[in-house]
Protein backbone atom coordinates (compact mmCIF):
# COMPACT_ATOMS: atom_id res chain seq x y z
CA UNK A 1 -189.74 -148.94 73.13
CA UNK A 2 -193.13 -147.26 73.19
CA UNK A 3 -193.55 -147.37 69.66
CA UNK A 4 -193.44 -151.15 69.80
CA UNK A 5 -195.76 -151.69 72.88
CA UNK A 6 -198.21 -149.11 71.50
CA UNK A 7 -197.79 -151.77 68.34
CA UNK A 8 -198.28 -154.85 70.68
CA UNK A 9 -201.57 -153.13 71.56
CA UNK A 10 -202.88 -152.19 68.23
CA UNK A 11 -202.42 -155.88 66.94
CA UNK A 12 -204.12 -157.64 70.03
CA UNK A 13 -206.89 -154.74 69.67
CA UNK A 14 -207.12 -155.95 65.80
CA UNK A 15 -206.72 -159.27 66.74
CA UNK A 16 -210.36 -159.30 67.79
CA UNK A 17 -209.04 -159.27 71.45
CA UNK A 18 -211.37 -157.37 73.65
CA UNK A 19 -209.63 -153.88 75.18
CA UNK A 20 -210.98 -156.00 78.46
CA UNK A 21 -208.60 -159.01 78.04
CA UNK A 22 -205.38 -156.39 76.84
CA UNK A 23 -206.21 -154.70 79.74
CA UNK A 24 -206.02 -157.67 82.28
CA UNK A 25 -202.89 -158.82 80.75
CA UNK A 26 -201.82 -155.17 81.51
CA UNK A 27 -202.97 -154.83 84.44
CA UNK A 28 -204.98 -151.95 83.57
CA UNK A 29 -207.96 -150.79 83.35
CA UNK A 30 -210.35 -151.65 79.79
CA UNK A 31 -210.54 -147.54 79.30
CA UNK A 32 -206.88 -147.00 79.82
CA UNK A 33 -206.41 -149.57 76.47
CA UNK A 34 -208.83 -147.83 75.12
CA UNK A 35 -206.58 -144.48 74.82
CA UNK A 36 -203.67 -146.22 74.48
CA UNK A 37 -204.98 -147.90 71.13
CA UNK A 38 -206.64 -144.46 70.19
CA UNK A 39 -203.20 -142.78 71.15
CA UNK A 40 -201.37 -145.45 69.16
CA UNK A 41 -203.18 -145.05 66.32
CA UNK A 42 -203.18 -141.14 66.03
CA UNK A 43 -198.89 -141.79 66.41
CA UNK A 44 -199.78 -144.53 63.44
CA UNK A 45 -201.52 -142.06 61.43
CA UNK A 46 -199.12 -138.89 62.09
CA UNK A 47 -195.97 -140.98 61.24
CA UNK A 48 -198.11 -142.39 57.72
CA UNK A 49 -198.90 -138.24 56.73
CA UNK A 50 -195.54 -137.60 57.11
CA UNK A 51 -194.78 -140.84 55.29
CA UNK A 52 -197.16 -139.36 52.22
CA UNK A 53 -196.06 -135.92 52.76
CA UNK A 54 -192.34 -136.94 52.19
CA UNK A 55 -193.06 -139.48 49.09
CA UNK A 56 -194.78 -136.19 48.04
CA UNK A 57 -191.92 -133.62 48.34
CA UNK A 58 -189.20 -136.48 46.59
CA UNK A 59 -191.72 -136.91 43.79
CA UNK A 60 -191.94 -133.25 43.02
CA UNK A 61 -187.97 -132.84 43.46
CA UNK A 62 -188.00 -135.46 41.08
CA UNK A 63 -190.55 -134.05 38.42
CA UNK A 64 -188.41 -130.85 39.02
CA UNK A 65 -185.62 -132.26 37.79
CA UNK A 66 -186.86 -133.79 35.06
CA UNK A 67 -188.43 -131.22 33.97
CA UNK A 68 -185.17 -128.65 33.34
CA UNK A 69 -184.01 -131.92 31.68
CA UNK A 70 -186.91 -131.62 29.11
CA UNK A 71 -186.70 -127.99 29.00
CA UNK A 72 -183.07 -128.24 28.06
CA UNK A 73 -183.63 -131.22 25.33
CA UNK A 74 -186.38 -128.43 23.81
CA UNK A 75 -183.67 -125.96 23.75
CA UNK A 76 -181.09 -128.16 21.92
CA UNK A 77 -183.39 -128.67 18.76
CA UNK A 78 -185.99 -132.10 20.08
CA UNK A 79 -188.97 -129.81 20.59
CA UNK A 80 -191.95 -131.98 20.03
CA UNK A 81 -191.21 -134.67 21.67
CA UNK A 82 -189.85 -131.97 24.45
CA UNK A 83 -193.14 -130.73 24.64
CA UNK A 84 -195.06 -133.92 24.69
CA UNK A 85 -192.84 -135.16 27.97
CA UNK A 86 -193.41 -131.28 29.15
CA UNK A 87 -196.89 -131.83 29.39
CA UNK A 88 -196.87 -134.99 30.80
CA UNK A 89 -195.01 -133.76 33.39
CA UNK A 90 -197.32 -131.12 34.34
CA UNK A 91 -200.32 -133.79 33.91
CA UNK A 92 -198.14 -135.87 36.89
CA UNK A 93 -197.48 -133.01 38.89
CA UNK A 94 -200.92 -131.29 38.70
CA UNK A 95 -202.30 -134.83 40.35
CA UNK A 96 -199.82 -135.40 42.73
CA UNK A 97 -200.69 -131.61 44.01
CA UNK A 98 -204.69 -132.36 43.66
CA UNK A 99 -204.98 -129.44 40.93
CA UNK A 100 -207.28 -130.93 38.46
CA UNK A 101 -211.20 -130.76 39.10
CA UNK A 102 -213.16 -134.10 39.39
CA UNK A 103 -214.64 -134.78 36.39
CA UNK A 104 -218.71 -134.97 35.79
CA UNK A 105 -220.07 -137.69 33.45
CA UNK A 106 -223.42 -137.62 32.60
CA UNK A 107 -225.19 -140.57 31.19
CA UNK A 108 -227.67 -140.28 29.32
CA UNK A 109 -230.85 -142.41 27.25
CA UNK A 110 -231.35 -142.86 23.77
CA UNK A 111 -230.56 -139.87 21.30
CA UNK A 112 -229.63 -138.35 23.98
CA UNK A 113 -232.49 -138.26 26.69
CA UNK A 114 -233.03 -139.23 29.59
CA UNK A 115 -232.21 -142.32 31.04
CA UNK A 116 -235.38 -144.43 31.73
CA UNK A 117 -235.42 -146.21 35.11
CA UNK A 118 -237.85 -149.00 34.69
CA UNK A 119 -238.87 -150.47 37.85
CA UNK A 120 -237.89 -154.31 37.74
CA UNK A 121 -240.36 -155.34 39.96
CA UNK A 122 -243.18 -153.98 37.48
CA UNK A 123 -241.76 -155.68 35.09
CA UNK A 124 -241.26 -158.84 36.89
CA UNK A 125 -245.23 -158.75 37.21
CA UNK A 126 -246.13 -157.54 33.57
CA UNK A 127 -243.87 -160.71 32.70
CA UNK A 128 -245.80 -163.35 34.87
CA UNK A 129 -249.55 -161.89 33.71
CA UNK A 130 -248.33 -162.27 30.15
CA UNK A 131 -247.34 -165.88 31.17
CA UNK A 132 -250.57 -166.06 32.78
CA UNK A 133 -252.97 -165.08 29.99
CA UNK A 134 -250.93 -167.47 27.75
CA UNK A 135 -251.38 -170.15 29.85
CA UNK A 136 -255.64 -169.55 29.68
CA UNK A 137 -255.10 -169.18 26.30
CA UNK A 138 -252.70 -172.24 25.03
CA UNK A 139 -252.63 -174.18 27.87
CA UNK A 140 -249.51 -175.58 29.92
CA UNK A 141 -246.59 -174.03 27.41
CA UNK A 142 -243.90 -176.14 29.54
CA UNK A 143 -245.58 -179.03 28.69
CA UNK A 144 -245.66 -179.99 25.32
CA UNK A 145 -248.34 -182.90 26.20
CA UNK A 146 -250.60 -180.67 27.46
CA UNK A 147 -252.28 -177.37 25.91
CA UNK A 148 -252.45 -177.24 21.97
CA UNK A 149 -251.94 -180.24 19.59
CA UNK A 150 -254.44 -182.40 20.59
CA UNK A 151 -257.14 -182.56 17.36
C-alpha cells in the first residue's frame, strides 16, 4: 500500500504538480512531499539496482551454461567453430561485468597531423572581403545588368 501512494506522489510530482498543491491535497506540509518524493524515489531506484543486479546474475548463469555447452561441442571434434562461440562468449561476459577498457580514438589531419581548427567566423569574414573587392572590381556580380558587359 505504500509502494503505491509513494507512486501516486512521484507521478503528481512529475506531473508538473507543485510539492505545494500534493501537499494540500495531503494535508501536509510542501517539505513533508518533498521527502516523501525523495524517499520514493531512493525505494524506486533501490528496487531498479536490484532489478539490474538480478538481470545481471541470470545473464551470467546463462553465459555459464552455455559456455560448458561450447566447451563440450570442442571436446566432441567441432573445435573452430567451438572456439569462435568461446570467445564470443567471453566478449559478452567481459561487458556485462564492465572488464574491457574504454577505448581512445584519436583523430587526426591530413597524413596524419594535426587536425586544423579553422575558426568559421574568420572565414565567414575572409569570404565577404573577397565578395567585397569583387564587387569594386566587376561591379554588382548578382546582377547580370549591372557591372561588366556594357561596351
Amino acid at each position: 500500500m505504500a509502494a503505491k501512494t509513494n507512486s501516486r506522489r512521484i507521478i503528481a510530482a512529475e506531473a508538473g504538480l507543485s510539492y505545494q498543491k500534493i501537499a494540500d491535497h495531503l494535508g501536509v506540509s510542501a517539505p513533508a512531499v518533498f521527502k516523501m518524493v525523495k524517499s520514493a524515489l531512493r525505494e524506486l531506484n533501490a528496487e531498479t539496482a536490484e532489478t539490474a543486479e538480478e538481470v545481471r546474475r541470470l545473464e551470467l548463469e546463462r553465459l555459464d551454461e552455455w559456455q560448458t555447452r561450447v566447451a563440450k561441442d570442442v571436446q566432441a571434434g567441432n573445435v573452430l567453430p567451438g572456439i569462435d562461440r568461446g570467445i564470443r562468449l567471453i566478449d559478452r561476459r567481459a561487458k556485462l561485468l564492465g572488464l574491457d577498457a574504454p577505448q581512445r580514438n584519436e583523430i587526426s589531419g591530413r597524413d596524419g597531423g594535426p587536425v586544423e581548427v579553422t575558426d568559421a567566423r574568420a572565414r565567414l569574414m575572409e569570404a565577404i572581403s573577397r565578395r567585397r573587392r569583387a564587387r569594386e572590381v566587376f561591379g554588382d556580380l548578382d546582377d547580370p545588368s549591372k557591372g561588366q558587359g556594357t561596351d
